[in-house]
Protein backbone atom coordinates (compact mmCIF):
# COMPACT_ATOMS: atom_id res chain seq x y z
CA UNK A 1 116.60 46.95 64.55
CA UNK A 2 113.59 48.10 65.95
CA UNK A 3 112.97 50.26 69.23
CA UNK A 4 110.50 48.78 71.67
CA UNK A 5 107.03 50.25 72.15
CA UNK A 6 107.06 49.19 75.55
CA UNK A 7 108.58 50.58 78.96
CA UNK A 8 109.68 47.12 80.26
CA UNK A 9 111.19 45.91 76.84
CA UNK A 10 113.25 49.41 76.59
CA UNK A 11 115.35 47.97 79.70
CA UNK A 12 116.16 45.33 78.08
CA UNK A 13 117.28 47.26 75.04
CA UNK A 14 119.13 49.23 76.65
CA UNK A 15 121.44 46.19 78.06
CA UNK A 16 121.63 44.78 75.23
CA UNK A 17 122.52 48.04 72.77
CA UNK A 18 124.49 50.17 75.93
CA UNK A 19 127.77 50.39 74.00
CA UNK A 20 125.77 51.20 70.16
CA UNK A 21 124.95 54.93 69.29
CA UNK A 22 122.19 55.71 67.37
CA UNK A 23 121.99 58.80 65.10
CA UNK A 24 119.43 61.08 63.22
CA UNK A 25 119.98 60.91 59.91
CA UNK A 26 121.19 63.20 57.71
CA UNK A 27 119.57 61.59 54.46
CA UNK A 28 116.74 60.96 56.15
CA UNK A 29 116.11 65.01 56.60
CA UNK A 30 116.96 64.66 60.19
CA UNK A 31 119.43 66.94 62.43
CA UNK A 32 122.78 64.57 62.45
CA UNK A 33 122.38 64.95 66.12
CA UNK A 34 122.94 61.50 68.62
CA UNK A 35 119.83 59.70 69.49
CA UNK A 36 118.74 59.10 73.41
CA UNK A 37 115.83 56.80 74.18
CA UNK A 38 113.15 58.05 76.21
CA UNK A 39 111.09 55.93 78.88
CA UNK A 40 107.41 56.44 79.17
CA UNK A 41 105.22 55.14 80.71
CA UNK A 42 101.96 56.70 79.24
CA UNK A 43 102.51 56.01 75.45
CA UNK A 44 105.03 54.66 73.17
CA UNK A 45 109.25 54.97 73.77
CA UNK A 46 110.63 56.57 71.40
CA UNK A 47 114.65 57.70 70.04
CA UNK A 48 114.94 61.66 70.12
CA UNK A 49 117.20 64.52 70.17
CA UNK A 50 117.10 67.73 71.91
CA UNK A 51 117.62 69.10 68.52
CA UNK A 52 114.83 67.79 66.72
């Protein structure tokens, strides 16, 4: 699964995944923390974490 690039895709991604929970991977080097999709407008959505 892929996160959309664009704002009005996100939307729909959002519908469609609102009960899945992403994470940042542990094996991947990442913080373990839950992922939260951001909305802009100006470049590319994106997952993050505020601990990141």
């Amino acid at each position: 699964m892929t996160l959309p690039p664009e704002a009005i895709e996100l939307d729909v991604f959002r519908r469609r995944h609102g009960r899945d929970t992403f994470w940042c991977g542990l094996l991947l080097g990442g913080c373990g923390v839950q992922l939260t999709t951001k909305l802009y407008t100006d470049r590319v959505c994106s997952l993050s974490s505020s601990a990141c």
